[in-house]
N, C-alpha and C. Protein backbone atom coordinates (compact mmCIF):
# COMPACT_ATOMS: atom_id res chain seq x y z
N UNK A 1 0.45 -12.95 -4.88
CA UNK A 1 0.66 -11.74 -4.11
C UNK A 1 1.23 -12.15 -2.76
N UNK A 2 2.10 -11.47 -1.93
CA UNK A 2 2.73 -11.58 -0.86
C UNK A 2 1.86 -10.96 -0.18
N UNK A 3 1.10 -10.53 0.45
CA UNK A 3 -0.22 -10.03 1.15
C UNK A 3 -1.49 -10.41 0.69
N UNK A 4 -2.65 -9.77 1.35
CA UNK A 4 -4.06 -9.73 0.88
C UNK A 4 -4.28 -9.02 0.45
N UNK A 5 -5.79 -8.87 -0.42
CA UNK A 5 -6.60 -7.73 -0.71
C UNK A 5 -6.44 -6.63 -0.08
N UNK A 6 -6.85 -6.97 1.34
CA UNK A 6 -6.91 -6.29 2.44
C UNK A 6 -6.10 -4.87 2.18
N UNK A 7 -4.61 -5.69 2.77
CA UNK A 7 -3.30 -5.03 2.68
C UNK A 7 -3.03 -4.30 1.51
N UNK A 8 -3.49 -4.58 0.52
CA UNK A 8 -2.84 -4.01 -0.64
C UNK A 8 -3.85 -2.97 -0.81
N UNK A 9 -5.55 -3.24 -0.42
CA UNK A 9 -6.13 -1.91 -0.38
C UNK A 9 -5.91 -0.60 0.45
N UNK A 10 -5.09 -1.36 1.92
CA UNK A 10 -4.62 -0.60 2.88
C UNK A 10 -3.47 0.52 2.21
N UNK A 11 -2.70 -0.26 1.80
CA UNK A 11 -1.45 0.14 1.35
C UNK A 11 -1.74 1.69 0.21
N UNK A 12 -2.60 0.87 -0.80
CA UNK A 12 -3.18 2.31 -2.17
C UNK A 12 -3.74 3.08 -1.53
N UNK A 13 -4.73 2.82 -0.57
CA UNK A 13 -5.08 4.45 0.51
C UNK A 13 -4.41 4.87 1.22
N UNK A 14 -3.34 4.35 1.86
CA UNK A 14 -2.20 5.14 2.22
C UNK A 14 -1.29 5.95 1.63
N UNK A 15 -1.31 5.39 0.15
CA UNK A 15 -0.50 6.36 -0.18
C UNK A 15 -1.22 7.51 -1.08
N UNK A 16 -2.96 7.60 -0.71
CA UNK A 16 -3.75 8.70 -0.78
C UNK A 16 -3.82 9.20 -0.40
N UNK A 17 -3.36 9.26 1.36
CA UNK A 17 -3.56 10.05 2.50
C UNK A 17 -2.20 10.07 2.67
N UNK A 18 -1.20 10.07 1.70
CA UNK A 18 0.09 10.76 2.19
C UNK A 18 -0.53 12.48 1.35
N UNK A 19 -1.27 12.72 0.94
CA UNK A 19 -1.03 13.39 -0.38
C UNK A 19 -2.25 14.48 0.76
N UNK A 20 -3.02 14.11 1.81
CA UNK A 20 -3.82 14.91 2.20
C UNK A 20 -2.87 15.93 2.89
N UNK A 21 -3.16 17.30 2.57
CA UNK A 21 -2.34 18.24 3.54
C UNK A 21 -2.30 18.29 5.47
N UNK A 22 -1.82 18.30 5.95
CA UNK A 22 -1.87 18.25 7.55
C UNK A 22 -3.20 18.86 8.06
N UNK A 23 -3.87 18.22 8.70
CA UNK A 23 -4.95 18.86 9.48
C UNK A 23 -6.17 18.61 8.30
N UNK A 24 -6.10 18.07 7.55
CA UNK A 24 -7.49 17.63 6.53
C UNK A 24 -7.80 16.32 6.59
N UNK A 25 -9.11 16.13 5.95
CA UNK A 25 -9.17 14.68 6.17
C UNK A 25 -9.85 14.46 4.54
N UNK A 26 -9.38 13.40 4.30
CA UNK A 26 -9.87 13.11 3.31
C UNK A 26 -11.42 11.58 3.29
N UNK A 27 -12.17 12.23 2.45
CA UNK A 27 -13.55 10.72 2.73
C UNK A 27 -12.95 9.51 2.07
N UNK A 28 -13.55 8.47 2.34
CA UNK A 28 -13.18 7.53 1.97
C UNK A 28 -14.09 7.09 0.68
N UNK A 29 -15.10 7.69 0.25
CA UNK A 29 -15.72 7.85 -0.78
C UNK A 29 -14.72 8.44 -1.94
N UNK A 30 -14.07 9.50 -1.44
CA UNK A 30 -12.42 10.07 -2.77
C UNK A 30 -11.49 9.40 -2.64
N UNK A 31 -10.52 8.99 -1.32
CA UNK A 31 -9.73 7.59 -1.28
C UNK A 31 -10.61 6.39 -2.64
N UNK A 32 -11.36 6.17 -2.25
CA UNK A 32 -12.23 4.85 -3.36
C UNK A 32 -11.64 4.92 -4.17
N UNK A 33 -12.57 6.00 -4.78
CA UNK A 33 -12.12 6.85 -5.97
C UNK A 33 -10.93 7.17 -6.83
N UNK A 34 -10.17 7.34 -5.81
CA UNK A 34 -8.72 7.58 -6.39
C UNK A 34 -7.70 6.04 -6.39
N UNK A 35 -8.01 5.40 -5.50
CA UNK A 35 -6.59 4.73 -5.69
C UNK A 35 -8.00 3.13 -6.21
N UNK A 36 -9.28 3.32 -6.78
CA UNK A 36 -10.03 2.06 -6.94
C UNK A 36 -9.71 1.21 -6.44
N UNK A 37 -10.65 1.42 -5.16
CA UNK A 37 -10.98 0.41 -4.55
C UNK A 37 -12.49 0.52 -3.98
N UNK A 38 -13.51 -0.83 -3.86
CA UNK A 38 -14.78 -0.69 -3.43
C UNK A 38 -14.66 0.13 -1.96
N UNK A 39 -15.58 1.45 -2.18
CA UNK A 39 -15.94 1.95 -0.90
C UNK A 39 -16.10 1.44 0.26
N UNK A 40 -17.08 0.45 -0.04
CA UNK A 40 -17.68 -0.15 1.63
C UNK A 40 -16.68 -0.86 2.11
N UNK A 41 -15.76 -1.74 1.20
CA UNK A 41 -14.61 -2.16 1.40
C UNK A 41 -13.28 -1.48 2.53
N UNK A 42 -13.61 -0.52 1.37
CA UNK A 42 -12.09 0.30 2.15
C UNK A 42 -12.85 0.97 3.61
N UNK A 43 -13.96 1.31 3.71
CA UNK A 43 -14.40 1.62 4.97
C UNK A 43 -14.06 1.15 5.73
N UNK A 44 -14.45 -0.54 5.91
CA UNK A 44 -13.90 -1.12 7.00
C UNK A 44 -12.65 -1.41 7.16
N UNK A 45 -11.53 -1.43 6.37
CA UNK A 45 -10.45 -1.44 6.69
C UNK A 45 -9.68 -0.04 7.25
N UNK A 46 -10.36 1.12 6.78
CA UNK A 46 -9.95 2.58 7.26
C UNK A 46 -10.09 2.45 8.82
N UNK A 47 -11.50 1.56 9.15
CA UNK A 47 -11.91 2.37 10.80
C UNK A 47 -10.90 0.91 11.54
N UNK A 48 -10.72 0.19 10.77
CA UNK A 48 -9.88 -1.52 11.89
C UNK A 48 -8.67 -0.57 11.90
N UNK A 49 -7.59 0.59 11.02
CA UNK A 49 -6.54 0.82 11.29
C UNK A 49 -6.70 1.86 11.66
N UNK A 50 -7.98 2.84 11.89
CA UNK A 50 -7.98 4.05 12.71
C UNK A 50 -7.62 3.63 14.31
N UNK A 51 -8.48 2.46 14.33
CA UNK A 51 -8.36 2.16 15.97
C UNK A 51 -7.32 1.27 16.49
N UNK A 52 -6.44 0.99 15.57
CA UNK A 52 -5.23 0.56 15.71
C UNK A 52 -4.02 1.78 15.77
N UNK A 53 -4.51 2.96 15.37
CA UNK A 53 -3.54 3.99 15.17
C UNK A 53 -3.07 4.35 14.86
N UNK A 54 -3.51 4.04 13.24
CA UNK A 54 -2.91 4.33 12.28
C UNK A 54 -2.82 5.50 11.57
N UNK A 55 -4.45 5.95 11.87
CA UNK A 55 -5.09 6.90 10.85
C UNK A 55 -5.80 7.44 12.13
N UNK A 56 -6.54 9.02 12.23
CA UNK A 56 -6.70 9.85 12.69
C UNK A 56 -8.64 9.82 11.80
N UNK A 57 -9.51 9.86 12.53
CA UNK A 57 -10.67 9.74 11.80
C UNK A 57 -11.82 11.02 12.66
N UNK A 58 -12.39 11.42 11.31
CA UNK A 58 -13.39 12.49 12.00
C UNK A 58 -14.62 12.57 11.12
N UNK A 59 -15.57 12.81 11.77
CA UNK A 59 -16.89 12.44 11.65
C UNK A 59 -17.64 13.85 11.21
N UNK A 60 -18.65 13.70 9.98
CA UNK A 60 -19.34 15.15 9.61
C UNK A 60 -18.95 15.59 8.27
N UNK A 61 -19.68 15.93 7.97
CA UNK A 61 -19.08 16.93 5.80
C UNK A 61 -18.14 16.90 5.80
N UNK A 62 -16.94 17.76 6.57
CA UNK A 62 -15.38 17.83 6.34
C UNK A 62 -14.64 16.41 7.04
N UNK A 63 -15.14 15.72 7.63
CA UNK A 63 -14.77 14.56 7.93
C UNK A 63 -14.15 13.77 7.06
N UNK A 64 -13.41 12.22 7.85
CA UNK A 64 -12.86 11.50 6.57
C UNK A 64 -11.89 11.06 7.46
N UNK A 65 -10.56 10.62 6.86
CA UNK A 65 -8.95 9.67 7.60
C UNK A 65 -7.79 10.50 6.94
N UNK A 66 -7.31 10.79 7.48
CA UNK A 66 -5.91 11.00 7.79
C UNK A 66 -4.64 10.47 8.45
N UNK A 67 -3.84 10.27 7.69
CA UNK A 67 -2.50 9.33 8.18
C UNK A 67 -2.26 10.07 9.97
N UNK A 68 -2.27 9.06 10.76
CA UNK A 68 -1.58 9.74 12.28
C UNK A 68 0.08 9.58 12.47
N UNK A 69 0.59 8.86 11.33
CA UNK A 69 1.96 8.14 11.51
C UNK A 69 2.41 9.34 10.10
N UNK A 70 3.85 10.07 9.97
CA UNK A 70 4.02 10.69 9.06
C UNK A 70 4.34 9.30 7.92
N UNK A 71 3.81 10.16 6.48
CA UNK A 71 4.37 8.48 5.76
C UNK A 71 5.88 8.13 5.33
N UNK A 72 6.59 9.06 5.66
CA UNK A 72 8.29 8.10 5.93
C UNK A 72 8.31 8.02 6.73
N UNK A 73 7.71 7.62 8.24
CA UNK A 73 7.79 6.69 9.37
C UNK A 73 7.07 5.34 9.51
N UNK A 74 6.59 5.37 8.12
CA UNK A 74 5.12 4.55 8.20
C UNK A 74 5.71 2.99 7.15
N UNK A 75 6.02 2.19 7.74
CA UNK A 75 6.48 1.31 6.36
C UNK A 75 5.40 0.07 5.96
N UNK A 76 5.32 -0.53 5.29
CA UNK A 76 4.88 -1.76 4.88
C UNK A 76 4.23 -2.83 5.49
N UNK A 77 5.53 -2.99 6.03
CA UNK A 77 5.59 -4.44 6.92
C UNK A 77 4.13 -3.76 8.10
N UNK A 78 4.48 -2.52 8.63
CA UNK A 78 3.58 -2.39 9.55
C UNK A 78 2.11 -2.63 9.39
N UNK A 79 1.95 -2.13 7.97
CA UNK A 79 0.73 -2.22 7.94
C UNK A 79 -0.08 -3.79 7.47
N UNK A 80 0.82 -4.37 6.65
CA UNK A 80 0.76 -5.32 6.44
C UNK A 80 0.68 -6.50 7.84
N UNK A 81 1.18 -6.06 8.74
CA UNK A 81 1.07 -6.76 10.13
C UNK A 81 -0.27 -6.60 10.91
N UNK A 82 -0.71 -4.95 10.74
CA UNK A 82 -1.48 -4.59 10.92
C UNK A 82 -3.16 -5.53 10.11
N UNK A 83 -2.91 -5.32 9.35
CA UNK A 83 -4.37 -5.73 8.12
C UNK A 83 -4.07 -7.05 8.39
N UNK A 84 -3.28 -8.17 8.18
CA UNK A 84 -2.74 -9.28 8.05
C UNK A 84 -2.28 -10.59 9.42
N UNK A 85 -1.80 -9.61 9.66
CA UNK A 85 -0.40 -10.05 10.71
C UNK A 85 0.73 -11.33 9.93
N UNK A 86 1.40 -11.67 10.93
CA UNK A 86 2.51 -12.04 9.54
C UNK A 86 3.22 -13.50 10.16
N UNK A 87 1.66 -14.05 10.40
CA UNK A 87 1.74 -15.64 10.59
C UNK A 87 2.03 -16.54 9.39
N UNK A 88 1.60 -15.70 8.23
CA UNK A 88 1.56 -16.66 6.99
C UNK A 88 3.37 -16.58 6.62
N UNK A 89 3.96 -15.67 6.87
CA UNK A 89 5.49 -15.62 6.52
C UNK A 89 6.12 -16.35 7.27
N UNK A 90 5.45 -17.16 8.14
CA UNK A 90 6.32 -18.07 9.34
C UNK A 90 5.75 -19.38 8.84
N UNK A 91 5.12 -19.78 8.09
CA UNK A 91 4.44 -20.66 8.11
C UNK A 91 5.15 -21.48 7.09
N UNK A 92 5.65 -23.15 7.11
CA UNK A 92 6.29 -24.22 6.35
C UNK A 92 5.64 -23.49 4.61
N UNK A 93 6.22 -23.14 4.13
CA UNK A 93 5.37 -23.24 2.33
C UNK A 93 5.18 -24.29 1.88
N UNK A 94 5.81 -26.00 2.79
CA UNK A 94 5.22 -27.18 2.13
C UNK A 94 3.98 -27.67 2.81
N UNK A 95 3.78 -26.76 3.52
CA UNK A 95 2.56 -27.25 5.43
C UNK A 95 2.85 -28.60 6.27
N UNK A 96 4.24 -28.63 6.07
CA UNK A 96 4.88 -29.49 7.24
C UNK A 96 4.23 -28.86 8.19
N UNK A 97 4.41 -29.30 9.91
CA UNK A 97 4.31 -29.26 11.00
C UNK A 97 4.81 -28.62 11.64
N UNK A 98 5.83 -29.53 11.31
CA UNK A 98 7.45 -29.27 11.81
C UNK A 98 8.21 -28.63 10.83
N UNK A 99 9.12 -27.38 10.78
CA UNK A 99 9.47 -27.06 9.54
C UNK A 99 10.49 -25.66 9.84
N UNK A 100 11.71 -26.37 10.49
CA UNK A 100 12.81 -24.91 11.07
C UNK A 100 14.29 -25.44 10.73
N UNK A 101 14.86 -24.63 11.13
CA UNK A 101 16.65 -25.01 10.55
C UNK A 101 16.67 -26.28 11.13
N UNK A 102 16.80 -26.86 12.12
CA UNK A 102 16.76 -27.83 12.64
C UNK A 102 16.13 -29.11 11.92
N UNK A 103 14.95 -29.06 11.21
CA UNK A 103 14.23 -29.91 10.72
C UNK A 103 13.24 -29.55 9.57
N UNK A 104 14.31 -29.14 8.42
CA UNK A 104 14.10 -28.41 7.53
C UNK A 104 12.91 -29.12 6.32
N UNK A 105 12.00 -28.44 5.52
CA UNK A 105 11.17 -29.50 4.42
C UNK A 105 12.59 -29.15 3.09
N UNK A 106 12.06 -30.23 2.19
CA UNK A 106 12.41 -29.54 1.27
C UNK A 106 12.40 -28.02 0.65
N UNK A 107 11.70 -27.43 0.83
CA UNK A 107 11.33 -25.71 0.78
C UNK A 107 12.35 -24.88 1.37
N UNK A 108 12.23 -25.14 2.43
CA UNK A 108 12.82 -24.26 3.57
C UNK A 108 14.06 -23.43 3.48
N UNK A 109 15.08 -23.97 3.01
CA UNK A 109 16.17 -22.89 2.43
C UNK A 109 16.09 -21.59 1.49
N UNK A 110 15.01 -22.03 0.34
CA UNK A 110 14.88 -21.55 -0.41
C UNK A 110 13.63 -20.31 -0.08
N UNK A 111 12.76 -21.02 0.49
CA UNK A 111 11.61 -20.08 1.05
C UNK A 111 12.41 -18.77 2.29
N UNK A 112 13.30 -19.05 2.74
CA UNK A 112 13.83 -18.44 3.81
C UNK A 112 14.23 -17.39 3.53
N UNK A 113 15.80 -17.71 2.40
CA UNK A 113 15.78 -16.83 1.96
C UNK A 113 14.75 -15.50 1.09
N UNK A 114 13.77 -16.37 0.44
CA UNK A 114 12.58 -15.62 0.11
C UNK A 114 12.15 -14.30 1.23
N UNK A 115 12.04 -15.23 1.88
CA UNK A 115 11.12 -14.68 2.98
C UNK A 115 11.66 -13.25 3.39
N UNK A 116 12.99 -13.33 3.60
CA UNK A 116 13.68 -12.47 4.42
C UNK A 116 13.68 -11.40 3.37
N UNK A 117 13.71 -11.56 2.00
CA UNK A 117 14.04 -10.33 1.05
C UNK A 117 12.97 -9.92 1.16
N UNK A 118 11.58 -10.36 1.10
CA UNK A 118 10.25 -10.16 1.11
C UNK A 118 10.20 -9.17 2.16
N UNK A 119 10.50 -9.42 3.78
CA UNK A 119 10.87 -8.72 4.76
C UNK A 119 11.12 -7.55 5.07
N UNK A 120 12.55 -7.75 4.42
CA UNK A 120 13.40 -6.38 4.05
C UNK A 120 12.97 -5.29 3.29
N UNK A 121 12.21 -5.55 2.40
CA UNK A 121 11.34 -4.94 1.41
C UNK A 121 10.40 -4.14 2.08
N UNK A 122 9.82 -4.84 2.63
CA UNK A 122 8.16 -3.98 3.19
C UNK A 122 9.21 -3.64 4.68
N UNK A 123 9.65 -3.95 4.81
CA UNK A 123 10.56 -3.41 6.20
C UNK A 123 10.82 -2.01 5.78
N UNK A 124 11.57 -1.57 4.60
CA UNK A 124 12.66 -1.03 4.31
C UNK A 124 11.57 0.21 3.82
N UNK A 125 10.13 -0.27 3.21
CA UNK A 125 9.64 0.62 2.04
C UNK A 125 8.61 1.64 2.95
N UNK A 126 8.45 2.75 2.99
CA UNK A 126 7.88 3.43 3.60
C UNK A 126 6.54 4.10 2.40
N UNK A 127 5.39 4.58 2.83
CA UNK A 127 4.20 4.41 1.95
C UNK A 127 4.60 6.38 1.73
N UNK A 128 5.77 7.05 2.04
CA UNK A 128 6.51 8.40 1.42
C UNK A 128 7.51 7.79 0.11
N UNK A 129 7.61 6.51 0.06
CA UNK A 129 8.78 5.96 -0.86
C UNK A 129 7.57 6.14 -2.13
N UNK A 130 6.70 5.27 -2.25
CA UNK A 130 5.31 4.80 -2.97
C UNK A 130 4.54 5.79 -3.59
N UNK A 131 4.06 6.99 -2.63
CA UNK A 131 3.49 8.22 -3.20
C UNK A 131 4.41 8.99 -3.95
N UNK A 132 5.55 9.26 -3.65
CA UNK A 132 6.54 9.98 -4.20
C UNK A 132 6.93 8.54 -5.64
N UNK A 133 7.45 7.83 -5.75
CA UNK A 133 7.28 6.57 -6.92
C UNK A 133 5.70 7.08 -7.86
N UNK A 134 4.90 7.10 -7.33
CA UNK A 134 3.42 7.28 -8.28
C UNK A 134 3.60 8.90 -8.91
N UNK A 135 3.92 9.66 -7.64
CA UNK A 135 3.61 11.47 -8.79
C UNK A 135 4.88 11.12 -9.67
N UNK A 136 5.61 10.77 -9.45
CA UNK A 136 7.01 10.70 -10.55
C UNK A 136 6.46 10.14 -11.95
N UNK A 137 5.74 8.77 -11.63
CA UNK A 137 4.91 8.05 -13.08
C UNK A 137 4.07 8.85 -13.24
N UNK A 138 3.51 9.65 -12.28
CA UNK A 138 2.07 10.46 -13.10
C UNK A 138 2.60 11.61 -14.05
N UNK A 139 3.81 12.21 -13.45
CA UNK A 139 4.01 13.01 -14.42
C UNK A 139 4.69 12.86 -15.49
N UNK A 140 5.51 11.35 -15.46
CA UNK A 140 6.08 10.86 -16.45
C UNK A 140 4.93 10.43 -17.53
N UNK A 141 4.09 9.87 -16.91
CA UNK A 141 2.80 9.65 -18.15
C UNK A 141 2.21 10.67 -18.83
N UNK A 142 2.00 11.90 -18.02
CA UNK A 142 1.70 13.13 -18.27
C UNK A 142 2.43 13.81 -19.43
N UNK A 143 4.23 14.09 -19.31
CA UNK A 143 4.60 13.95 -20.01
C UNK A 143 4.59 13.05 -21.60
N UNK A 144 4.47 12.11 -21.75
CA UNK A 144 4.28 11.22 -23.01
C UNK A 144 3.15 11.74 -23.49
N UNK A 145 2.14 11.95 -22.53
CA UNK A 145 0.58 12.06 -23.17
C UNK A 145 0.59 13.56 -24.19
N UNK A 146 1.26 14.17 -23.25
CA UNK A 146 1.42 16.06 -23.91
C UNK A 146 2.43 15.62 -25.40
N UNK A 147 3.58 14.78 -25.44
CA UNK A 147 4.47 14.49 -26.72
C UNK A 147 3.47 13.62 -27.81
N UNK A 148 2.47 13.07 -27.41
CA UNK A 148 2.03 12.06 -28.06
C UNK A 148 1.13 13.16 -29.17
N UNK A 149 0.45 13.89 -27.97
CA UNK A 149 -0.75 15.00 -28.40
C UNK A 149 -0.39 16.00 -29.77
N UNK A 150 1.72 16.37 -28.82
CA UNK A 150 2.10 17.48 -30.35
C UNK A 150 2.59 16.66 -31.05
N UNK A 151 2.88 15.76 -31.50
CA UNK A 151 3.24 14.81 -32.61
C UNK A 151 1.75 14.49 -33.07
N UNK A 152 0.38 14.17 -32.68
CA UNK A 152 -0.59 13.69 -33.77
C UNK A 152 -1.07 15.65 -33.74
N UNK A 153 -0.86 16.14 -33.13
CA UNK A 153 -1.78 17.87 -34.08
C UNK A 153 -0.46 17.76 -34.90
N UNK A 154 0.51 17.23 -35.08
CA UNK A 154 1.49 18.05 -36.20
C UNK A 154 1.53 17.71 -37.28
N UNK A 155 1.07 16.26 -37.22
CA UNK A 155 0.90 15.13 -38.13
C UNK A 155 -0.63 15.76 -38.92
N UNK A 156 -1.41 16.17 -38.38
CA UNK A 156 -2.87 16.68 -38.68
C UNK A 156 -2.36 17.53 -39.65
N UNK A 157 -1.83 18.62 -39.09
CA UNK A 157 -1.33 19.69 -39.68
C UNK A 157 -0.63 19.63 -41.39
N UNK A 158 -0.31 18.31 -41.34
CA UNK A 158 0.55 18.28 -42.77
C UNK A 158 0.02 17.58 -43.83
């Protein structure tokens, strides 16, 4: 994986709380729930990026997190910088010392380029790209499931 746990749990509740309507909050007990991930888990990563500013948090029954960033302003890399920070993408992949254009490892060309597409990617991908990508498969699965259903009642049928 190009990130952590962390990040990638960050990332699936984000694109749970693209889906909360404006001015709601959703618990992090239904975040869990929905995108599976351990509760107590995602707790603490909800309140480290509430107070980073990420998320909007309120306390009480209707309480819960809400995105503060709209999610096509919101990309990847950020959060991933956020949960992470993004020392490990700078870092030799052979754990040279020393390890830059100048005084390259064996790796280094190849990792670079890596790196930068890797970059561009979570640079480029906004967590509105991701939610909108998932309802498309949900209803594409949805779909199959309903064709699958009238093909075995028809099959019953005969």
């Amino acid at each position: 994986m190009i990130y952590s746990r962390s990040a990638e749990y960050a990332i699936r509740a984000f694109v749970q709380l693209a889906t909360v309507p404006e001015g709601k909050y959703a618990m992090v007990k239904q975040i869990a729930e929905q995108a599976d991930i351990p509760a107590h888990f995602l707790a603490k990563i909800l309140q480290q990026l509430a107070r980073k500013g990420f998320l909007r948090s309120s306390k009480g029954p209707t309480g819960g997190f809400s995105l503060r960033i709209p999610p096509g302003e919101l990309n990847l890399l950020s959060i991933v910088d956020a949960v992470d920070g993004l020392a490990d993408f700078e870092r030799c992949p052979a754990g040279m010392a020393v390890c830059n254009d100048d005084a390259p490892c064996g790796m280094h060309d190849n990792w670079k380029a890596l790196r930068n597409r890797i970059m561009e990617y979570l640079e480029r991908t906004t967590i509105l790209d991701l939610a909108k990508g998932f309802e498309q498969k949900r209803r594409n699965l949805e779909r199959m499931q309903k064709k699958a259903a009238k093909r075995s009642s028809k099959s019953e049928q005969a």
